[in-house]
C-alpha atoms as a PDB file:
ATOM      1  CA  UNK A   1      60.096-110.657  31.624  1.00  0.00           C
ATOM      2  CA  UNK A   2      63.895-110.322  31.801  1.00  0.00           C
ATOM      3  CA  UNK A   3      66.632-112.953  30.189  1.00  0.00           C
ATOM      4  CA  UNK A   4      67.185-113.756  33.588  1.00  0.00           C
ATOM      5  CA  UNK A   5      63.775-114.623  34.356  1.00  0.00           C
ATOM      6  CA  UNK A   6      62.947-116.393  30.480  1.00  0.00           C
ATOM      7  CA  UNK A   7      62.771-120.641  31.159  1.00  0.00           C
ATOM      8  CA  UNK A   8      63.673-122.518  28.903  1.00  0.00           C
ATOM      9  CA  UNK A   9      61.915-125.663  29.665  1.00  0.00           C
ATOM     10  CA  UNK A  10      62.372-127.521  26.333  1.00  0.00           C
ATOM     11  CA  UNK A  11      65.933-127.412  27.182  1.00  0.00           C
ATOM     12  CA  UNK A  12      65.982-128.127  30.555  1.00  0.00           C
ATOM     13  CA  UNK A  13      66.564-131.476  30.650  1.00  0.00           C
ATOM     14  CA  UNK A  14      69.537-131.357  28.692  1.00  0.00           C
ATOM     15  CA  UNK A  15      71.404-128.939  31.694  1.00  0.00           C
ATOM     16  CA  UNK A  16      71.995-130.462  34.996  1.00  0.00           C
ATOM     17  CA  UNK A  17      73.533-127.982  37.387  1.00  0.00           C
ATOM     18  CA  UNK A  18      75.579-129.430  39.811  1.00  0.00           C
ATOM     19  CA  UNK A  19      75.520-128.870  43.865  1.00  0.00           C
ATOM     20  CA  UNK A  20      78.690-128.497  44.861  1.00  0.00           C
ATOM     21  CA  UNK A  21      77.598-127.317  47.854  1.00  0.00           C
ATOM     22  CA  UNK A  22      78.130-128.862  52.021  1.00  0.00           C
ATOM     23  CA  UNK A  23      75.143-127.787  52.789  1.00  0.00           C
ATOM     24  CA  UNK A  24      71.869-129.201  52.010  1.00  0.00           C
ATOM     25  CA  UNK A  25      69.620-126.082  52.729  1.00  0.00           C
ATOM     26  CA  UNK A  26      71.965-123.987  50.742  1.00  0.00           C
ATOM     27  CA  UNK A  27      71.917-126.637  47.671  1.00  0.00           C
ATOM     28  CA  UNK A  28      68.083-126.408  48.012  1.00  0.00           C
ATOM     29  CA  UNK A  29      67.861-122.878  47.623  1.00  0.00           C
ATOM     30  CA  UNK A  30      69.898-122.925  44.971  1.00  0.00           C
ATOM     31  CA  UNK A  31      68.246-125.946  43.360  1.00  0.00           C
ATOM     32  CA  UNK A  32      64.642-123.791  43.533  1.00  0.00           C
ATOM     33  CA  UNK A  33      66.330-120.438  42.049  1.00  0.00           C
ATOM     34  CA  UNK A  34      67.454-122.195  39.111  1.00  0.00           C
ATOM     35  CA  UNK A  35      64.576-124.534  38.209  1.00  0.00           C
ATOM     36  CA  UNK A  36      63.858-122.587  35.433  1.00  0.00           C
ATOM     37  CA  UNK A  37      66.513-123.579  33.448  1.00  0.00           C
ATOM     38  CA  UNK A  38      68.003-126.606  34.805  1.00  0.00           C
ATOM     39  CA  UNK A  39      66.024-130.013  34.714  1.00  0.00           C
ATOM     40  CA  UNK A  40      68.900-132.267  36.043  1.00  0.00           C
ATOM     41  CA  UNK A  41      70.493-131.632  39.498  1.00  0.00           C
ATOM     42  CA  UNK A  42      73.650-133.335  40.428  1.00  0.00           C
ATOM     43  CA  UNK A  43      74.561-134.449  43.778  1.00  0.00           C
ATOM     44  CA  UNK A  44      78.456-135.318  43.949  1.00  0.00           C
ATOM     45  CA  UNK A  45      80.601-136.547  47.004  1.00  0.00           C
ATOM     46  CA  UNK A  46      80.029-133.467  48.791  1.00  0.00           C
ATOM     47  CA  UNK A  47      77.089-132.903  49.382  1.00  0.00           C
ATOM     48  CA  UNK A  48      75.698-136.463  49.100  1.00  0.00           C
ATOM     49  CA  UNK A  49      78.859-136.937  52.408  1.00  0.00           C
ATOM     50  CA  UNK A  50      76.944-134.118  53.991  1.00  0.00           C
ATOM     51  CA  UNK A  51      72.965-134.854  53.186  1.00  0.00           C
ATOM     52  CA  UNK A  52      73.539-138.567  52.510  1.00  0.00           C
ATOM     53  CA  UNK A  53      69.970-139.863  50.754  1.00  0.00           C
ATOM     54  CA  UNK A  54      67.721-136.974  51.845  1.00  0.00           C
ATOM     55  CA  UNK A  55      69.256-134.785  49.376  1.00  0.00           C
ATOM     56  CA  UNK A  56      67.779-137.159  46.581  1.00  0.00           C
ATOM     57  CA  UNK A  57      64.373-136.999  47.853  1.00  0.00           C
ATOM     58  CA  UNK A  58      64.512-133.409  48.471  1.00  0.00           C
ATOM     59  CA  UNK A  59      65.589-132.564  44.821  1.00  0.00           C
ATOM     60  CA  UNK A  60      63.283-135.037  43.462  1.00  0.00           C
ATOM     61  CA  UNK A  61      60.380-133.357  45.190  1.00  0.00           C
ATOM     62  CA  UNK A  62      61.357-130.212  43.271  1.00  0.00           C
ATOM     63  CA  UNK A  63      61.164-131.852  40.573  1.00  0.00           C
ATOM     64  CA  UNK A  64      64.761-132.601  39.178  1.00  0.00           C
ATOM     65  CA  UNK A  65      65.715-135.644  37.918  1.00  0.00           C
ATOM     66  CA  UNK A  66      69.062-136.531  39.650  1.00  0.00           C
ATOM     67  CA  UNK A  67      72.586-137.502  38.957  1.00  0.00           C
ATOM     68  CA  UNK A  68      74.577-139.134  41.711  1.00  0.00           C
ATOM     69  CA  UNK A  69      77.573-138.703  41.280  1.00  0.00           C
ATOM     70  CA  UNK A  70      79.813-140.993  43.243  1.00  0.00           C
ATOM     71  CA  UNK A  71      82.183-142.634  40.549  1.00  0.00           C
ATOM     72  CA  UNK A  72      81.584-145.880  42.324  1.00  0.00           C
ATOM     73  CA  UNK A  73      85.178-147.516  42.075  1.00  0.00           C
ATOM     74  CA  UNK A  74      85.652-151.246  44.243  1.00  0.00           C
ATOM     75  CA  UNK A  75      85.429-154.425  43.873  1.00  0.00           C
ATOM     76  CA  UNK A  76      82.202-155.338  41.421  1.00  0.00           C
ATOM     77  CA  UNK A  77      80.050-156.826  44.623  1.00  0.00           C
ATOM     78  CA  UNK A  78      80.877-154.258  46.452  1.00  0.00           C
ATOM     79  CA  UNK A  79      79.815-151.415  43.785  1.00  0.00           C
ATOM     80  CA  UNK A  80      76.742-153.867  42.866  1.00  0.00           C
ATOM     81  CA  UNK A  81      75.152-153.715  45.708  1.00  0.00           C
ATOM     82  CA  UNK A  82      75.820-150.026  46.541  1.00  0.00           C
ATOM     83  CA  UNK A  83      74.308-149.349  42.540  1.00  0.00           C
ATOM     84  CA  UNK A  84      71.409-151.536  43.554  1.00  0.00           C
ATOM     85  CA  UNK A  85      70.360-148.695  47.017  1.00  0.00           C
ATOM     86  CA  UNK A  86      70.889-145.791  44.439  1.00  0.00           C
ATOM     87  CA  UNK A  87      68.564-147.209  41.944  1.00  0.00           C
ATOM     88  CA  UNK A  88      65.769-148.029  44.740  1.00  0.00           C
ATOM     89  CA  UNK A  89      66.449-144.197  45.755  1.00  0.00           C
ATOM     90  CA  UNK A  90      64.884-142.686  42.692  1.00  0.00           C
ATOM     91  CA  UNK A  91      68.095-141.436  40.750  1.00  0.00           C
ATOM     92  CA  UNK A  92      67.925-140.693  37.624  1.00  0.00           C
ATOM     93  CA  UNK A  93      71.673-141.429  36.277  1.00  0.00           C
ATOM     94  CA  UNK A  94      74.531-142.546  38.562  1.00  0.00           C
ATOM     95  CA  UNK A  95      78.216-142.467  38.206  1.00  0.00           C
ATOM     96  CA  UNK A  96      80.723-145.912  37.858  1.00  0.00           C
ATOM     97  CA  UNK A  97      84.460-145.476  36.797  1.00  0.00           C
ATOM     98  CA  UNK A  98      85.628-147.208  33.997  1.00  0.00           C
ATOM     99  CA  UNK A  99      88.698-147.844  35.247  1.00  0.00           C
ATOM    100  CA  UNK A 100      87.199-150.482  37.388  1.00  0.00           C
ATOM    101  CA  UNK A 101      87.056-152.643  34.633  1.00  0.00           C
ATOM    102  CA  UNK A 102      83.988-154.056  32.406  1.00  0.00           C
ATOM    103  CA  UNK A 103      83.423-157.086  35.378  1.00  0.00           C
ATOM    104  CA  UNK A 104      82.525-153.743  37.255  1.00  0.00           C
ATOM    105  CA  UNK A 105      80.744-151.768  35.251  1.00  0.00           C
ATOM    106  CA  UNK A 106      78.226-154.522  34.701  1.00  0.00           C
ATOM    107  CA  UNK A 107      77.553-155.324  38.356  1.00  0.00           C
ATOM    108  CA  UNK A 108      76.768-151.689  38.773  1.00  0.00           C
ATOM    109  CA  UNK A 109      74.813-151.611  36.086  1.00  0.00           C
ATOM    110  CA  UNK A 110      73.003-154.653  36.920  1.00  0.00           C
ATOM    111  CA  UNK A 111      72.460-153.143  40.755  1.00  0.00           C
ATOM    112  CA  UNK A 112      71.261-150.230  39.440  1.00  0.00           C
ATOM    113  CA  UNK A 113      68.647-151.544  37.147  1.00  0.00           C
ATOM    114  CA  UNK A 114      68.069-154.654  39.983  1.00  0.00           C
ATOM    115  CA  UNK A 115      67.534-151.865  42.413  1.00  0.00           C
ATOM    116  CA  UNK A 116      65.049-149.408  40.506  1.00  0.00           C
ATOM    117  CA  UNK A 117      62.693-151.954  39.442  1.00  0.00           C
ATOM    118  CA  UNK A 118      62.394-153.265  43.232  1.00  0.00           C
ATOM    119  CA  UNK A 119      61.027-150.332  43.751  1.00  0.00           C
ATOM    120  CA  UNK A 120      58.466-149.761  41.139  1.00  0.00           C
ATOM    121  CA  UNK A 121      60.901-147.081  39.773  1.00  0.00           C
ATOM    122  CA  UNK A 122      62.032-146.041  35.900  1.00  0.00           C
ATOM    123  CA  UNK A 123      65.110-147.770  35.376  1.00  0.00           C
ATOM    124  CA  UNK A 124      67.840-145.299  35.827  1.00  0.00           C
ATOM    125  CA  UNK A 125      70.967-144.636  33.804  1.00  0.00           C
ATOM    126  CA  UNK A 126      74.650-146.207  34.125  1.00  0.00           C
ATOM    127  CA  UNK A 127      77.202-143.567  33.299  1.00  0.00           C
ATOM    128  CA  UNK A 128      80.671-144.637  33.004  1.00  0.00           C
ATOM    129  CA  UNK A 129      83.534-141.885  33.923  1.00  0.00           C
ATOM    130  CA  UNK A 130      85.709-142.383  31.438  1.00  0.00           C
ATOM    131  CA  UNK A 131      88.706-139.503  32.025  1.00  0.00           C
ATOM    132  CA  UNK A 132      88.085-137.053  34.301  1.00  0.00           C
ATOM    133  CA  UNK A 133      88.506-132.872  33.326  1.00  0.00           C
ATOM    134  CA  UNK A 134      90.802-132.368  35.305  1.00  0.00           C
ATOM    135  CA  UNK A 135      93.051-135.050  33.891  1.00  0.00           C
ATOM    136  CA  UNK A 136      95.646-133.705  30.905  1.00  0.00           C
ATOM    137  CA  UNK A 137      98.012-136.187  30.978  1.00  0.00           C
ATOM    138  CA  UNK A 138      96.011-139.243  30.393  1.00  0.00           C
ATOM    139  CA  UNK A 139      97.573-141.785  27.951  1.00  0.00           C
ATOM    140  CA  UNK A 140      95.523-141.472  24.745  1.00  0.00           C
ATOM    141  CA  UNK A 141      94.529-145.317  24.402  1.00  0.00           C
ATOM    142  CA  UNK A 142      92.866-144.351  27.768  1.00  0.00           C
ATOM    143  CA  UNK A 143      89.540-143.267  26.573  1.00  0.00           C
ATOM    144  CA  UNK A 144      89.297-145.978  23.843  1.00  0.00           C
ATOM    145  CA  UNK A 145      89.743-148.561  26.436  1.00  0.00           C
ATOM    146  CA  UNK A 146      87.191-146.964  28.812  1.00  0.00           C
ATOM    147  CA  UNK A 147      84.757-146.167  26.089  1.00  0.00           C
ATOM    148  CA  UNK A 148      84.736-150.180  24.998  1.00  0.00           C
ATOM    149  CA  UNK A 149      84.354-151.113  28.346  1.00  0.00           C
ATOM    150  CA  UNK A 150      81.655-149.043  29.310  1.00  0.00           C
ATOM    151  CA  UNK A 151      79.791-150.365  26.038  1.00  0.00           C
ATOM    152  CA  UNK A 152      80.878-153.712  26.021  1.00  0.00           C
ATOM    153  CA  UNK A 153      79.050-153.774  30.394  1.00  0.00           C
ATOM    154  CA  UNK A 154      75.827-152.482  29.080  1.00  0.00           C
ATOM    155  CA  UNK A 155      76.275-148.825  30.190  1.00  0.00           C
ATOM    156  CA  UNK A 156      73.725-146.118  29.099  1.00  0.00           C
ATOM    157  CA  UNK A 157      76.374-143.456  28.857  1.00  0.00           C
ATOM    158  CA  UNK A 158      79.517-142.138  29.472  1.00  0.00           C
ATOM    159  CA  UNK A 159      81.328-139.130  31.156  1.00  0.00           C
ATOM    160  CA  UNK A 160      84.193-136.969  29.710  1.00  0.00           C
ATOM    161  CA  UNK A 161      85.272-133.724  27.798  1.00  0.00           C
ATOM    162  CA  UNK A 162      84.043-132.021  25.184  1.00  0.00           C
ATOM    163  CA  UNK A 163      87.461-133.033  23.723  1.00  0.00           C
ATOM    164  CA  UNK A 164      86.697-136.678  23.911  1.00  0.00           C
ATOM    165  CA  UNK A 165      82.955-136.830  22.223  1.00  0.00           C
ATOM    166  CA  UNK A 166      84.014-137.137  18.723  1.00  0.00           C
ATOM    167  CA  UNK A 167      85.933-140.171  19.656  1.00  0.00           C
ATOM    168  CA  UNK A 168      83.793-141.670  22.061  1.00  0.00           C
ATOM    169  CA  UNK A 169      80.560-141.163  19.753  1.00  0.00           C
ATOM    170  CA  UNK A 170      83.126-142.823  16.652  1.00  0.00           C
ATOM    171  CA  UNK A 171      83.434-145.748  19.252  1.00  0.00           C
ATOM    172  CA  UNK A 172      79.822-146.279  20.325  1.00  0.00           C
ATOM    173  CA  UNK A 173      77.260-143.409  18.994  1.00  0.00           C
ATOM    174  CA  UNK A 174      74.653-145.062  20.951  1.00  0.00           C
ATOM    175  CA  UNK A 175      76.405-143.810  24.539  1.00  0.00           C
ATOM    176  CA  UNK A 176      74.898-140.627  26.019  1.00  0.00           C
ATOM    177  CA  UNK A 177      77.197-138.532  26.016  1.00  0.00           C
ATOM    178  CA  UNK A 178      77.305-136.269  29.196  1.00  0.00           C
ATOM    179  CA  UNK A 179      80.107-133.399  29.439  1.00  0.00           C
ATOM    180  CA  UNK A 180      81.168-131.609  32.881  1.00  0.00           C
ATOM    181  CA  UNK A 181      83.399-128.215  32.829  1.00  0.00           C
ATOM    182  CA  UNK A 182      81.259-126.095  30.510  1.00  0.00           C
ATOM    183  CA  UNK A 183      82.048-122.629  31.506  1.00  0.00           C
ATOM    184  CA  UNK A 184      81.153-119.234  29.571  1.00  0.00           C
ATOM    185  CA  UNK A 185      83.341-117.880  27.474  1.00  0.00           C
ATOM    186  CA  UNK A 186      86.399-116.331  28.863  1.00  0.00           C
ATOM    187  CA  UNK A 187      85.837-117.210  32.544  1.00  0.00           C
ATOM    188  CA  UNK A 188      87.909-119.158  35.513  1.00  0.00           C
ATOM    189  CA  UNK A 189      88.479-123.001  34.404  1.00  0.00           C
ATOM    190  CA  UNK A 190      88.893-123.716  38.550  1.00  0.00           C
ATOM    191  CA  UNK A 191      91.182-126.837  38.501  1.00  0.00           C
ATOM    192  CA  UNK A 192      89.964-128.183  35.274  1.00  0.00           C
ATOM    193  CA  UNK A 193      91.922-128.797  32.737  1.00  0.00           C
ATOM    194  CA  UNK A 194      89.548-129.446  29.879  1.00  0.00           C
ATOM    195  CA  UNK A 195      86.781-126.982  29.683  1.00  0.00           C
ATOM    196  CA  UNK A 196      84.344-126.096  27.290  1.00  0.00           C
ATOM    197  CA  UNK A 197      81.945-123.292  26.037  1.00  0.00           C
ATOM    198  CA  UNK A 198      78.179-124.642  25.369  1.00  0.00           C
ATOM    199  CA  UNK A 199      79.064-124.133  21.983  1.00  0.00           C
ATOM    200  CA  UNK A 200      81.748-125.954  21.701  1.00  0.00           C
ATOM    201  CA  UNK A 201      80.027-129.019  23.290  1.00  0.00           C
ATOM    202  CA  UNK A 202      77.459-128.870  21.433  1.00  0.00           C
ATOM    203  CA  UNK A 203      79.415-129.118  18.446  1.00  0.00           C
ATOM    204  CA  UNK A 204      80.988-132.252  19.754  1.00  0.00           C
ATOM    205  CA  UNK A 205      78.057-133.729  20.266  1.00  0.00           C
ATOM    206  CA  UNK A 206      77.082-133.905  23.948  1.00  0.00           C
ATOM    207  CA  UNK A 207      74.089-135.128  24.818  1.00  0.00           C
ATOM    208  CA  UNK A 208      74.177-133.492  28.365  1.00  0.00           C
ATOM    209  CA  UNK A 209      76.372-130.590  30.048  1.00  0.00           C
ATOM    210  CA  UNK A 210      77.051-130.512  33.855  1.00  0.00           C
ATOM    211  CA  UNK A 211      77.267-126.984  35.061  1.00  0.00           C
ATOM    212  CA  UNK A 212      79.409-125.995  38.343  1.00  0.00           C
ATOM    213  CA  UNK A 213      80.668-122.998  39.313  1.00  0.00           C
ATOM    214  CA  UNK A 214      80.236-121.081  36.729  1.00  0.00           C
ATOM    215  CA  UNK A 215      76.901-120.760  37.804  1.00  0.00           C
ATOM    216  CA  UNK A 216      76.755-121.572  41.307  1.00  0.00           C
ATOM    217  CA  UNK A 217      79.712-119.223  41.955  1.00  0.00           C
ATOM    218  CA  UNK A 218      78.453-116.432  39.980  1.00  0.00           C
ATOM    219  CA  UNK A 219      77.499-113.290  41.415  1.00  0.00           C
ATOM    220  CA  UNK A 220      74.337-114.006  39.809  1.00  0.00           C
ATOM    221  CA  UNK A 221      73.674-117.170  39.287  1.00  0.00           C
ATOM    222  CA  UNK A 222      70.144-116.711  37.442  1.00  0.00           C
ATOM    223  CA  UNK A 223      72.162-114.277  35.209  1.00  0.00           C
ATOM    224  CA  UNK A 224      74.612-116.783  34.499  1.00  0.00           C
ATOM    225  CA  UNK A 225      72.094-119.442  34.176  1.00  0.00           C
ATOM    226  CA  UNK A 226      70.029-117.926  31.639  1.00  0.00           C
ATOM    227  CA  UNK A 227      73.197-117.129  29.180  1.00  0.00           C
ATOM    228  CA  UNK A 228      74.123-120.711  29.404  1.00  0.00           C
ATOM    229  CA  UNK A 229      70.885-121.787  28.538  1.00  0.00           C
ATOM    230  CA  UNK A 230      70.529-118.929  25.965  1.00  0.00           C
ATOM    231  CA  UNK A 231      73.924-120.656  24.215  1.00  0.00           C
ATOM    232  CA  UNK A 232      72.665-124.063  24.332  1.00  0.00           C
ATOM    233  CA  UNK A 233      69.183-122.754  22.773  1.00  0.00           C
ATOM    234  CA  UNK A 234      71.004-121.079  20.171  1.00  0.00           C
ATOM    235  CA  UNK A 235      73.189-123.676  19.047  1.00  0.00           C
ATOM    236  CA  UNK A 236      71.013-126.655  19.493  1.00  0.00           C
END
């Protein structure tokens, strides 16, 4: 068996690979390729614009828990009852921005929870977007704020860099603490600004790293999958 074929199941649910992708038949095939080492699968605007709800059933049915990621940002009705159709749809975490507000982040929350267990489902997770990657010029009282808030509503975790997890886990070490941007060491950041090695989130403490296009845009993305999962493995 090569590395590129070696799962890694025990540490599958703590990858989620996400689907950048406008196409739903190419975000399946890549979904099924990389099963073996990814347990999470993130739909984001993108392709959830493009596939709408099917996408979540489809990735369900192969077995990945998913992560909708729509950083649900309006007025708290409004976000409530949108929370309250993604929890009846079977995700498995789902994205609110903190800088809605904690009046916000608690009618999602409450949606979301509302919605799952109308349907006989697990309750799902709240994850609050606290600041984004791709922001460097974010005031530093920013993520305090946003971390307090997202407690404070009843969140289950929080989004942000591998910069930001020492702080946010000081704040409130019972948030899950899920970190976007990882890339491998010494490859293209895109347009974020705040990336990070597996490693080096590890060491912060994440609870959960979102992998792009480091993967997906890989000339082999099994390759490229398996030495991701290989770090994580390693340092875990």
């Amino acid at each position: 068996m090569t590395r590129a074929e070696a799962p890694v199941t025990d540490l599958r649910e703590r990858l989620a690979v996400a689907l950048d992708l406008d196409d739903l038949v190419a975000a399946l095939r890549m979904a099924r390729d990389l099963r073996p080492w990814f347990g999470v699968a993130k739909i984001g605007l993108e392709l959830f614009i493009a596939s709408g709800p099917e996408g979540i059933g489809a990735l369900s049915q192969l077995g990945y828990k998913v992560f909708l990621d729509l950083k649900l940002d309006d007025i708290p009705n409004t976000v409530n009852r949108a929370a309250r159709i993604a929890g009846s749809l079977g995700v498995s975490y789902l994205t609110i921005h903190a800088r809605g507000g904690q009046v916000m982040l608690r009618a999602g929350v409450q949606g979301l929870k509302e919605g799952a267990e109308a349907a006989g489902l697990p309750p799902p997770l709240a994850l609050a977007i606290t600041v984004l990657t791709s922001d460097s010029e974010a005031p530093p009282h920013i993520l305090g704020q946003r971390v307090a808030a997202a407690a404070e509503a009843g969140c289950d975790g929080i989004v942000c860099a591998a910069s930001d997890v020492r702080e946010a886990k000081l704040l409130t070490p019972r948030l899950l603490a899920v970190v976007p941007g990882i890339r491998r060491e010494g490859s293209d950041t895109h347009d974020q600004a705040r990336t990070a090695t597996p490693r080096e989130a590890i060491e912060a403490g994440a609870d959960l790293l979102v992998v792009g296009r480091a993967v997906t845009a890989a000339s082999d993305p099994a390759e490229a999958a398996a030495a991701i999962a290989d770090s994580v493995r390693e340092d875990s």
